[in-house]
N, C-alpha and C. Protein backbone atom coordinates (compact mmCIF):
# COMPACT_ATOMS: atom_id res chain seq x y z
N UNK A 1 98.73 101.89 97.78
CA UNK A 1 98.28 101.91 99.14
C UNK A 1 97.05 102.79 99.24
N UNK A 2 96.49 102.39 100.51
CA UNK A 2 94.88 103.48 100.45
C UNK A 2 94.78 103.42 101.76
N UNK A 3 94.39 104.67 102.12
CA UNK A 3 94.35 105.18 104.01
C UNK A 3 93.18 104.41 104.04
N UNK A 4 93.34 103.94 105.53
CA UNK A 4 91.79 103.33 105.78
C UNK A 4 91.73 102.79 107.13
N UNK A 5 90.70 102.93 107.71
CA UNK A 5 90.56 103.10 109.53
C UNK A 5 90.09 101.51 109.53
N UNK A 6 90.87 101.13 110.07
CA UNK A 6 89.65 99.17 110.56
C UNK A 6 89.57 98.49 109.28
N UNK A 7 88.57 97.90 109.15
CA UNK A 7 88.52 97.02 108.29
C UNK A 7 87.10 96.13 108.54
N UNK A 8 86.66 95.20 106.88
CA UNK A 8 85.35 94.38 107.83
C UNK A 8 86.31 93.02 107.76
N UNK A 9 85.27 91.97 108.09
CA UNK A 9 85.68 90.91 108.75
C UNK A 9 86.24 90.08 107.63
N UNK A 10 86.03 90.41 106.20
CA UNK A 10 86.20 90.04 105.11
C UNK A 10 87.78 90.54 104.56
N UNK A 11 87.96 91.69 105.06
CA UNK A 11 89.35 92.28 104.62
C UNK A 11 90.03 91.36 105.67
N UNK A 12 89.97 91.30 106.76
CA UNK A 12 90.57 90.67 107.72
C UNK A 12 90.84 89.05 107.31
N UNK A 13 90.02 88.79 106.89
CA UNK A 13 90.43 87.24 106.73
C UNK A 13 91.21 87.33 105.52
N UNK A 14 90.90 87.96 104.26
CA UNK A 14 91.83 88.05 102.67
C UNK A 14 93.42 88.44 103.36
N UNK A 15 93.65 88.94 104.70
CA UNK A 15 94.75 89.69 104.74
C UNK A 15 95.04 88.53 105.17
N UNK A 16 94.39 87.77 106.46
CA UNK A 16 95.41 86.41 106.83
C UNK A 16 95.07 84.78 106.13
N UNK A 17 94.48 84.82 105.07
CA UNK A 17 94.80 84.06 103.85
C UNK A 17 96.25 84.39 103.48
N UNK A 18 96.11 85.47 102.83
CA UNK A 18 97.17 86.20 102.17
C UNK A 18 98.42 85.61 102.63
N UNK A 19 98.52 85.88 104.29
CA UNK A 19 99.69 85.57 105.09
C UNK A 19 100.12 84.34 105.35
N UNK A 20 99.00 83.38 105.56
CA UNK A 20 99.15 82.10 105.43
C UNK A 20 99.59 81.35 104.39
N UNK A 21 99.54 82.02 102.95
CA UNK A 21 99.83 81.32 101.82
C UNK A 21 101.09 81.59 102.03
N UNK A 22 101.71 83.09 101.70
CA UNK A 22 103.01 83.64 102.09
C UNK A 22 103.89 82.81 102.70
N UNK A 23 103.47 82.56 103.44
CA UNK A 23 104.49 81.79 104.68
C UNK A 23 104.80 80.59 104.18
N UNK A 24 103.66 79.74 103.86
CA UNK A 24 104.19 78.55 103.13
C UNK A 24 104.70 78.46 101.72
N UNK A 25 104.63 79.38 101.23
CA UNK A 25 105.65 79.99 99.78
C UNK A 25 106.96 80.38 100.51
N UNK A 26 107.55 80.65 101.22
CA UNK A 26 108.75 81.20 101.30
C UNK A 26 109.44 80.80 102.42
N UNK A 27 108.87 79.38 102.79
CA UNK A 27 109.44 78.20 103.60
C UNK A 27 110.68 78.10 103.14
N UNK A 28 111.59 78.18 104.09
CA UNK A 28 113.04 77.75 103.82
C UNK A 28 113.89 79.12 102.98
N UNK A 29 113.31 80.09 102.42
CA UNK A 29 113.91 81.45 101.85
C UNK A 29 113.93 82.63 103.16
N UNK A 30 114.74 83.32 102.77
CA UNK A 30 115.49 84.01 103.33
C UNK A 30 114.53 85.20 103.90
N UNK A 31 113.11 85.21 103.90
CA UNK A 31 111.80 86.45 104.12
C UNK A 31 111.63 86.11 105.55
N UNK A 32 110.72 87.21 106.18
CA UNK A 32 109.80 87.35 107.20
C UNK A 32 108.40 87.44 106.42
N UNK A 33 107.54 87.51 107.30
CA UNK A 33 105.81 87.97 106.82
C UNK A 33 105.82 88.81 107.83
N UNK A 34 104.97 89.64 108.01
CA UNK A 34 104.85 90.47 109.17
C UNK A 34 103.33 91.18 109.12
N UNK A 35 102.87 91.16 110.00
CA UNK A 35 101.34 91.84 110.73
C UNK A 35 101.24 93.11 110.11
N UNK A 36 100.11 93.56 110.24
CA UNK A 36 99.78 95.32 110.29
C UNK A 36 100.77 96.25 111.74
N UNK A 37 101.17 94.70 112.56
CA UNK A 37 101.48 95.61 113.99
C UNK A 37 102.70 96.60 113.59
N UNK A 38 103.68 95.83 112.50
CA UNK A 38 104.86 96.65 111.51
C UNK A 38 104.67 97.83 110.92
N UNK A 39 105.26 98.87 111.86
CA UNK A 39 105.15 100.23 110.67
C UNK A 39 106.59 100.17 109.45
N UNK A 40 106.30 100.57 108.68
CA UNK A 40 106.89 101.04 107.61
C UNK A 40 106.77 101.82 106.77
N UNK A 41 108.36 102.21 106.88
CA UNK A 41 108.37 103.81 106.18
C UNK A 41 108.51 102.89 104.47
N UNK A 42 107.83 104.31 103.81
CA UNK A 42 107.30 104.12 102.31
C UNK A 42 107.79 105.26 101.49
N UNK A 43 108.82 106.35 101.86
CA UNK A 43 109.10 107.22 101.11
C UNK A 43 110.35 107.51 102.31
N UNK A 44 111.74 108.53 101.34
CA UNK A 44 112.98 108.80 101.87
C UNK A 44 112.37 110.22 102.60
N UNK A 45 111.23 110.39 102.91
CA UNK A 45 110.66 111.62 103.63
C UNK A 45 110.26 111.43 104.73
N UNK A 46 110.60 109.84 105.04
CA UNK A 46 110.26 109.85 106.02
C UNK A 46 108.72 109.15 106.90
N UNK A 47 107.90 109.16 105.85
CA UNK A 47 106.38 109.16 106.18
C UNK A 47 106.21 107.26 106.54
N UNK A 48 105.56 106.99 107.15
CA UNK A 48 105.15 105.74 107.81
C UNK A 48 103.90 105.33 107.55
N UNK A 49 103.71 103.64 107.44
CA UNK A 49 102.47 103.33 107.40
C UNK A 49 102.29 102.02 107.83
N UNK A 50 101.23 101.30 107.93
CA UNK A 50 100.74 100.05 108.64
C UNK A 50 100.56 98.85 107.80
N UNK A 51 100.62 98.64 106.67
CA UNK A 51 100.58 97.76 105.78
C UNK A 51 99.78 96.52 106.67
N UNK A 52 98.64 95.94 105.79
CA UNK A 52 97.94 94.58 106.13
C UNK A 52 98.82 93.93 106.48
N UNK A 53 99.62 93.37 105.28
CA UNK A 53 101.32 92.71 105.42
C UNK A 53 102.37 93.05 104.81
N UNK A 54 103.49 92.78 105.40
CA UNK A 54 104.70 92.81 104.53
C UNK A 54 105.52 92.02 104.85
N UNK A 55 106.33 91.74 103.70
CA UNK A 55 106.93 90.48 103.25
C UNK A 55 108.66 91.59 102.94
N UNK A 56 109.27 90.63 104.12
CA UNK A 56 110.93 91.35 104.05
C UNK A 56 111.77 90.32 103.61
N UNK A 57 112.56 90.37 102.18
CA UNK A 57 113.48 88.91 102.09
C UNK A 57 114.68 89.66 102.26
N UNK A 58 115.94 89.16 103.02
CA UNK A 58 117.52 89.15 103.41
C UNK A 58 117.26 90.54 104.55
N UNK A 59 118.20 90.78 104.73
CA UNK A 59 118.16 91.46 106.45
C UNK A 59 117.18 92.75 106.52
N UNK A 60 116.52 92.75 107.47
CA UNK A 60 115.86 93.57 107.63
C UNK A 60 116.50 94.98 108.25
N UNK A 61 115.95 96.33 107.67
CA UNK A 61 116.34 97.31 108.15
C UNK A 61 115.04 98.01 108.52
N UNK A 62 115.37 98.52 110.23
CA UNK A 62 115.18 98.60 111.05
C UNK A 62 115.52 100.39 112.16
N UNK A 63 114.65 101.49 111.55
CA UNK A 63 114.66 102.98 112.29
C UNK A 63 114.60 103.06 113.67
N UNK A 64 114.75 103.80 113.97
CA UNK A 64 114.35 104.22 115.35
C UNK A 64 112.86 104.68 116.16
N UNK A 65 112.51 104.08 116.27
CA UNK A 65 110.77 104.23 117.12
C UNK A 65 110.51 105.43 117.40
């Protein structure tokens, strides 16, 4: 992962390529895809982050806001 404010218009589209392929790869399996709008924690410390995307397969777990 790498901190990073915004993005250009080029990261933006590789991210929803990315997502678009995703989705039609894992048609009918048991995943979500999910936005940057998804925070997710990345360490048992607790710490949070925004990921371009992420890809959740079988039930999702889900903190407190």
């Amino acid at each position: 992962m790498y901190a990073m404010a915004g993005g250009t218009p080029r990261h933006s589209e590789v991210g929803t390529i990315f997502a678009a392929l995703a989705i039609a790869r894992l048609k009918g399996k048991n995943c979500g895809v999910f936005n940057s709008d998804l925070r997710v924690r990345d360490s048992e410390d607790g710490l949070y982050t925004y990921p371009d995307i992420s890809i959740v397969c079988g039930t999702p777990e889900f903190g407190k806001a």
